[in-house]
Structures are given as structure tokens and as C-alpha cells.
N, C-alpha and C. Protein backbone atom coordinates (compact mmCIF):
# COMPACT_ATOMS: atom_id res chain seq x y z
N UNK A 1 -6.43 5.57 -4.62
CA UNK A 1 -5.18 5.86 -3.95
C UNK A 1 -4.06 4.98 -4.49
N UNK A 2 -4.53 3.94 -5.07
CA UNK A 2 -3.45 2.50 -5.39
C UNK A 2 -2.94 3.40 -6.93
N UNK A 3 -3.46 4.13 -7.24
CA UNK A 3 -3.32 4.97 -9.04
C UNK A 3 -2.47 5.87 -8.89
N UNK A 4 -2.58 6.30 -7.19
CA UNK A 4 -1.08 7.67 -6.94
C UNK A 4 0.26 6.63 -6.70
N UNK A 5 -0.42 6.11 -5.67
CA UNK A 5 0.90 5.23 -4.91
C UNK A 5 1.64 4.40 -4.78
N UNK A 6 0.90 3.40 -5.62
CA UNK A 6 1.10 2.04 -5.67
C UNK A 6 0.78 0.91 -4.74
N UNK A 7 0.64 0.07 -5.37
CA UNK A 7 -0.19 -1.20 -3.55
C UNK A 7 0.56 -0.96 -2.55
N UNK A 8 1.84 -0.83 -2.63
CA UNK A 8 2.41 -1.04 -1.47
C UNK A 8 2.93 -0.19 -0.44
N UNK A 9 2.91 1.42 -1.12
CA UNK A 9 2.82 2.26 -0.44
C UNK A 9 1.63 2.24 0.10
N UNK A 10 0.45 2.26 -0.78
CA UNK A 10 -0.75 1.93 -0.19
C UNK A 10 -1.13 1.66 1.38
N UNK A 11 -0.91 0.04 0.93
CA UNK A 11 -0.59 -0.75 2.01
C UNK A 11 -0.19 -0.19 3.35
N UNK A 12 1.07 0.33 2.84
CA UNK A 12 1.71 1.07 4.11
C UNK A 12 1.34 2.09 5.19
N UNK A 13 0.58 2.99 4.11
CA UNK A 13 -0.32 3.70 4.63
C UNK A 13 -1.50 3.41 5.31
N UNK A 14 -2.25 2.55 4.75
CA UNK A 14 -3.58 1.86 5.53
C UNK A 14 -2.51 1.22 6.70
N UNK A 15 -1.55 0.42 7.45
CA UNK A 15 -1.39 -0.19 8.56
C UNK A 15 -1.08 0.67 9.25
N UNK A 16 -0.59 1.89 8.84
CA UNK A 16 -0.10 2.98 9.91
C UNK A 16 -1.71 3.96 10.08
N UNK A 17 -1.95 3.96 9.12
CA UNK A 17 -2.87 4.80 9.75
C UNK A 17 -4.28 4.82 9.22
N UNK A 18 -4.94 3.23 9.04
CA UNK A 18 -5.94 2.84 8.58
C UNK A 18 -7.09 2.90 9.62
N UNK A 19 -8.13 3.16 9.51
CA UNK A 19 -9.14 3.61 10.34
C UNK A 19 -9.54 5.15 11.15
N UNK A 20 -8.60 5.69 10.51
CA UNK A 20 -8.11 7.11 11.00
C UNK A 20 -8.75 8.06 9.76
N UNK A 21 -9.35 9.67 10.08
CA UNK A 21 -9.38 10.69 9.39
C UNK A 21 -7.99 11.76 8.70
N UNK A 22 -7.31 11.68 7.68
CA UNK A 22 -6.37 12.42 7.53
C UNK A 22 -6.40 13.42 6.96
N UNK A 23 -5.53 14.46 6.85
CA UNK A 23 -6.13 15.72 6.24
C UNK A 23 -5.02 15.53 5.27
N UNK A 24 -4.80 15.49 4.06
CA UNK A 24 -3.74 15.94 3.13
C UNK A 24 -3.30 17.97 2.83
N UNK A 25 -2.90 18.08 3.08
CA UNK A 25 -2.08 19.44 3.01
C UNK A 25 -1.82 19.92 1.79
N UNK A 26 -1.88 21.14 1.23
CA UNK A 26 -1.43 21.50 -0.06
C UNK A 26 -0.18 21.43 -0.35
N UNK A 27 0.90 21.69 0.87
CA UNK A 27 2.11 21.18 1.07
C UNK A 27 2.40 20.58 1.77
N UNK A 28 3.37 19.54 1.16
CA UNK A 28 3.81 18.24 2.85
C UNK A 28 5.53 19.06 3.45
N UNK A 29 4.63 19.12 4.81
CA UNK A 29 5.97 19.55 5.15
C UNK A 29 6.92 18.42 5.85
N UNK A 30 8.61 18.44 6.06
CA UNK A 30 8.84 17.40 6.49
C UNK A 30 8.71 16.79 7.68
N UNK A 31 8.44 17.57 8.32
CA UNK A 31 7.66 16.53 9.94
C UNK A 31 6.42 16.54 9.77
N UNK A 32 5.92 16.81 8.69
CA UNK A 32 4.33 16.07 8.75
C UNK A 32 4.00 14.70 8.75
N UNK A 33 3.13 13.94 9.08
CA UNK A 33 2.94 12.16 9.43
C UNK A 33 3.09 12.11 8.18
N UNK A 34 2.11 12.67 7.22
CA UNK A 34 2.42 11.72 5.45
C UNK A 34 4.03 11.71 5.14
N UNK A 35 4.27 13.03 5.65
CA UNK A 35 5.48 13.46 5.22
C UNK A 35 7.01 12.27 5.25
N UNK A 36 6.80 11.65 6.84
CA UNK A 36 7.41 10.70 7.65
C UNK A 36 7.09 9.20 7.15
N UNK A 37 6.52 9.04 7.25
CA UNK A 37 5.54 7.88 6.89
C UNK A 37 6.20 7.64 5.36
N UNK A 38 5.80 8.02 4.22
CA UNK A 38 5.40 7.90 2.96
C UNK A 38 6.98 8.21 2.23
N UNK A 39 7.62 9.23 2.78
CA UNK A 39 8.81 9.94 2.01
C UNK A 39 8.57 11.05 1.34
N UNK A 40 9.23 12.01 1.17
CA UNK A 40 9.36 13.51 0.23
C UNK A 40 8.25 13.30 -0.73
N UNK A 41 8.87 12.38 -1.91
CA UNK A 41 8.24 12.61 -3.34
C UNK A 41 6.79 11.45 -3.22
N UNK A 42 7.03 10.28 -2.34
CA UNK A 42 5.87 9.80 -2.49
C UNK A 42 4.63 10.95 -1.78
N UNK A 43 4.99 11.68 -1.01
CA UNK A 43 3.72 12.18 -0.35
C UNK A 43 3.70 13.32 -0.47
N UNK A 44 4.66 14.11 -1.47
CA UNK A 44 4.25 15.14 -2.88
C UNK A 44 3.21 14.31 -3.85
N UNK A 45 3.34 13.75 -4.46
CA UNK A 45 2.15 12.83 -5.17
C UNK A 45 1.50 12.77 -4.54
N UNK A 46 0.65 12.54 -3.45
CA UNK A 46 -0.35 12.50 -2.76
C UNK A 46 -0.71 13.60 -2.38
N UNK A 47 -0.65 15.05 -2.56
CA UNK A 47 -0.55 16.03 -1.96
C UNK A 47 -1.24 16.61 -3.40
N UNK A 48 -0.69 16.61 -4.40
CA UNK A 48 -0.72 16.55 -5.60
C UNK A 48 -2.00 16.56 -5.88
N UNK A 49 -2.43 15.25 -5.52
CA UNK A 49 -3.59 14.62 -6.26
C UNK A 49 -4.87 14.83 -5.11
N UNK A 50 -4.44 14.66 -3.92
CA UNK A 50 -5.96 14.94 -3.04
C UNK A 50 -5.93 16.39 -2.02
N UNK A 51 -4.92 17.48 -2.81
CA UNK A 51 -4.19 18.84 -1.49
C UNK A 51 -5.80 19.32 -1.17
N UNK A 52 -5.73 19.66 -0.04
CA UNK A 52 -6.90 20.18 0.94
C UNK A 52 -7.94 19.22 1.53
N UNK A 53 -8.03 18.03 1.17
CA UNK A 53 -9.08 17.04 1.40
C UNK A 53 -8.68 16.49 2.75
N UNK A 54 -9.85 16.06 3.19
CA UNK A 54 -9.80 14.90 4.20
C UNK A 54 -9.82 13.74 3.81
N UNK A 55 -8.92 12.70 4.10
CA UNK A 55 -9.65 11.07 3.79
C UNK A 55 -10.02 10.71 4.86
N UNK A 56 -10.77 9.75 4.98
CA UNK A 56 -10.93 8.71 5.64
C UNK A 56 -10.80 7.61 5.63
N UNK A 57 -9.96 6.82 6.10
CA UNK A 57 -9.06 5.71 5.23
C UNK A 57 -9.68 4.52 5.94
N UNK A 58 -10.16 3.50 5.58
CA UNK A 58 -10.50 2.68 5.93
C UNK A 58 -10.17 1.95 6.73
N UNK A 59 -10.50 0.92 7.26
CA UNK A 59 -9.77 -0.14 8.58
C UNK A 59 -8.35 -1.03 7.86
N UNK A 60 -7.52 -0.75 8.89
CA UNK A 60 -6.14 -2.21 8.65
C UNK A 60 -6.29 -3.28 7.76
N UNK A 61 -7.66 -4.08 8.07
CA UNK A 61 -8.07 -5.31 7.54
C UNK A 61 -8.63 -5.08 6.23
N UNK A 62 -9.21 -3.52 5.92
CA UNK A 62 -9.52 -3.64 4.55
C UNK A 62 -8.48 -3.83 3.32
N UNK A 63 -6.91 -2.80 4.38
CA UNK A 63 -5.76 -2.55 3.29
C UNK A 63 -5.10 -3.86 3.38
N UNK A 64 -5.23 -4.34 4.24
CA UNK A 64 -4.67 -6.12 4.12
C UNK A 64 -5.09 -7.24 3.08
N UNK A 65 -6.57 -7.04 2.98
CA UNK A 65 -7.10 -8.01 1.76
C UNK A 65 -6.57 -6.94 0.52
N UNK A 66 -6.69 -5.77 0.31
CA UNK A 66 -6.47 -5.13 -0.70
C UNK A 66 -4.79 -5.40 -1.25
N UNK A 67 -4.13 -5.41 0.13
CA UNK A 67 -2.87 -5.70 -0.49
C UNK A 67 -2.63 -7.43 -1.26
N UNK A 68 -3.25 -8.52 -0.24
CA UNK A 68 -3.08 -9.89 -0.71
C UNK A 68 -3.49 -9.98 -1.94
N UNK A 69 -5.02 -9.35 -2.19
CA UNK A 69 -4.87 -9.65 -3.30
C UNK A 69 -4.43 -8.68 -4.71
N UNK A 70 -3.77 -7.86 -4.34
CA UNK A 70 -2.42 -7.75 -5.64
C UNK A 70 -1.40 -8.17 -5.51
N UNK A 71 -1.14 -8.78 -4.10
CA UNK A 71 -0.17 -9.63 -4.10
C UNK A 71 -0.18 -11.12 -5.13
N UNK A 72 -1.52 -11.78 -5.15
CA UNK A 72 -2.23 -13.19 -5.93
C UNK A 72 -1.94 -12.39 -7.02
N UNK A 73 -2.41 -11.20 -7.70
CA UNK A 73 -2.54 -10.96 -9.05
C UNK A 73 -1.07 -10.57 -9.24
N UNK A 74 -0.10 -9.89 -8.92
CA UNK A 74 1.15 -10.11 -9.18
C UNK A 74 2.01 -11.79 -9.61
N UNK A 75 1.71 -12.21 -8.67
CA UNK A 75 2.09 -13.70 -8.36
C UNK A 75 1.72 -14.40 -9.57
N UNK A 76 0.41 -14.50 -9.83
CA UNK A 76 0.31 -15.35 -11.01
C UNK A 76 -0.05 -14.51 -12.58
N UNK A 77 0.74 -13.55 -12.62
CA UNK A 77 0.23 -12.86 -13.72
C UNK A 77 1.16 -13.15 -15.09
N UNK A 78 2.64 -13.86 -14.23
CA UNK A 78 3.47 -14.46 -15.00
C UNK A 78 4.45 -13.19 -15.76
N UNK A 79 4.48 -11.85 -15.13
CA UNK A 79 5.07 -10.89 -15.31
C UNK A 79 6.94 -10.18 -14.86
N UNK A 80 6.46 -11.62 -13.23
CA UNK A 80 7.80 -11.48 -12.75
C UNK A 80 8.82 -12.34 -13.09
N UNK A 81 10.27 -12.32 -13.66
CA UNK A 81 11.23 -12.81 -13.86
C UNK A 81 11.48 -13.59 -12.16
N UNK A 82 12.45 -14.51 -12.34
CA UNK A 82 13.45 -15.13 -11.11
C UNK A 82 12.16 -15.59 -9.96
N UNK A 83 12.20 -15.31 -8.61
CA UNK A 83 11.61 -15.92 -7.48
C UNK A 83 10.49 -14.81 -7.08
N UNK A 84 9.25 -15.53 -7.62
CA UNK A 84 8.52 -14.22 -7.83
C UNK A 84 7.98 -14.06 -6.18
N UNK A 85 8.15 -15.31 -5.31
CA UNK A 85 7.97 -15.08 -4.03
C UNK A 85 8.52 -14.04 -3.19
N UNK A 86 10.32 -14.16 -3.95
CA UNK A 86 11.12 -13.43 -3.01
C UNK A 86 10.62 -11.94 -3.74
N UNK A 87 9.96 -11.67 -5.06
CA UNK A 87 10.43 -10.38 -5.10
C UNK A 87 8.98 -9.43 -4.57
N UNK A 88 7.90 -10.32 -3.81
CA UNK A 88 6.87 -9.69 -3.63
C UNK A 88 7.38 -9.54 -2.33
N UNK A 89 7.62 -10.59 -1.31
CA UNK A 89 8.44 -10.03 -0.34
C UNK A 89 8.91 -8.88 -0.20
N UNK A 90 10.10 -8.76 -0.71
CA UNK A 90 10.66 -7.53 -0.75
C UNK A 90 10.24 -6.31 -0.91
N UNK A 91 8.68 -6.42 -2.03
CA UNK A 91 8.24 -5.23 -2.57
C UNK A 91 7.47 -4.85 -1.19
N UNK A 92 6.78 -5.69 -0.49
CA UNK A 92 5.63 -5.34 0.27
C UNK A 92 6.38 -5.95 2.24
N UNK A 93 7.72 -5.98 1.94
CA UNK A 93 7.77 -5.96 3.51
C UNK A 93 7.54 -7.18 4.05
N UNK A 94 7.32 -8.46 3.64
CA UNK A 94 6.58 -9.75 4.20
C UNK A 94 7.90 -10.75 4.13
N UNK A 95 7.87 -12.09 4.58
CA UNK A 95 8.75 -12.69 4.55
C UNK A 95 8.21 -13.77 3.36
N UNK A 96 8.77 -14.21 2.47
CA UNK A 96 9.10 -15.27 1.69
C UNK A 96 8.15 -16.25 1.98
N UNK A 97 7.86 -16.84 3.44
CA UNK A 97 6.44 -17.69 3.59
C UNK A 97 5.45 -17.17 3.64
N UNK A 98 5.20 -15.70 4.08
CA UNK A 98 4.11 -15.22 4.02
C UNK A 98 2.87 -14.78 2.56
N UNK A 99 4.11 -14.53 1.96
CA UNK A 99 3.84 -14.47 0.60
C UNK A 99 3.26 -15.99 0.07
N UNK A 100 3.74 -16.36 0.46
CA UNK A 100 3.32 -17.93 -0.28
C UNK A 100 1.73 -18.08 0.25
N UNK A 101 1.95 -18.00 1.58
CA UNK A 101 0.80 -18.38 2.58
C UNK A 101 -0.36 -17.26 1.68
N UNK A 102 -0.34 -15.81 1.52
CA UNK A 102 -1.32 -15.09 0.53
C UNK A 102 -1.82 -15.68 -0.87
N UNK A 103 -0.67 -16.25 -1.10
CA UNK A 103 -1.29 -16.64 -2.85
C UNK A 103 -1.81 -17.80 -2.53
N UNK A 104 -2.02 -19.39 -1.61
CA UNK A 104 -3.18 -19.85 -1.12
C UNK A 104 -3.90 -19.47 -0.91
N UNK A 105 -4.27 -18.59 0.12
CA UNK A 105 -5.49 -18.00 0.71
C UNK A 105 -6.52 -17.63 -0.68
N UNK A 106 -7.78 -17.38 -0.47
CA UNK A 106 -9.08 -16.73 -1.17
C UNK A 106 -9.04 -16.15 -0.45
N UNK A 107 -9.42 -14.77 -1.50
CA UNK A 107 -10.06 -13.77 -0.99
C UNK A 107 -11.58 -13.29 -1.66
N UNK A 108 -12.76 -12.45 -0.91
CA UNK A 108 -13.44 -12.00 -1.50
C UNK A 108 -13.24 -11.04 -2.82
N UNK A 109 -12.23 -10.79 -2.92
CA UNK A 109 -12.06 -9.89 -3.75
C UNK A 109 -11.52 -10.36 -5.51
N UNK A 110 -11.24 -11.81 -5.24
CA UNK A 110 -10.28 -12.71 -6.18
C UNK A 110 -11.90 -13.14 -6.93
């Protein structure tokens, strides 16, 4: 899903509606949840790539470690120009310490 969407749509998706069965649609219409949720073209790409399926999206806490750690591999990959704190922030919704507080943390996944 991180190959359609990116982590942080990702992300977004697992906190809204992680632990839940979803059906993807052959078309997203605009009051559909992906539809709302995700935006027009992001959840045309998703529509795209899984139309007629069910997912089953895993728990909150799975898309949380999944996000930290591409948050760590962003962080030290030495890719980002300027305040690479502020710009993961921004990418993923978190505040400036929180970000920091992720790239301490271990994860199983690191």
C-alpha cells in the first residue's frame, strides 16, 4: 500500500481506519470514506490498484511503527536539505518534538 500511496498517506489511512475491513470500489465516488479521507486523485490510485477488493487493514499501532520507522529512515538517510525535523513534521502531521522523540526510539522493525 506504501508503493500506491506513500507512508504518509498510508499512515493516514491506517489511524482513520486501521483495524477495520474496507472495500475499495472500482470507482471512488466523492462522498465515499476513501474518497473523503484520502482526496480525489490519491484514492483514484488506490482504486486503481486494488478496484473490487476488500482490505483488511491492520491495527493503528501497526501503521504507527510502520510510519516511525520511515520516519528514522528518512531522517538519517541524509537525503533531506535544511531542518530535516521540521520537514518530516510537516510531511506526516507531527510536531517538531515528536519527530525527534521517533528517531530515538527503536523499533522492531529498524
Amino acid at each position: 500500500m506504501t508503493d500506491v500511496l506513500g507512508p504518509a498517506l498510508t499512515y493516514k489511512l491506517g489511524q482513520s481506519m486501521g483495524g477495520a475491513r474496507v472495500y475499495v470500489p472500482k470507482k471512488i465516488q466523492a462522498d465515499y470514506p476513501l474518497g473523503l479521507l484520502l482526496g480525489g486523485q490519491d484514492a483514484e490510485r488506490l482504486c486503481a490498484h486494488y478496484a473490487g477488493n476488500v482490505l483488511d487493514l491492520p491495527s493503528k499501532y501497526f501503521f504507527r511503527a510502520v510510519r516511525n520507522h520511515h520516519i528514522r529512515q528518512e531522517y538519517h538517510s541524509g537525503t533531506l536539505t535544511g531542518s530535516r525535523a521540521d520537514h518530516l513534521a510537516l510531511k506526516y502531521g507531527l510536531s517538531r518534538r515528536q519527530v525527534l522523540n521517533v528517531v530515538r526510539q527503536q523499533c522492531h522493525f529498524d
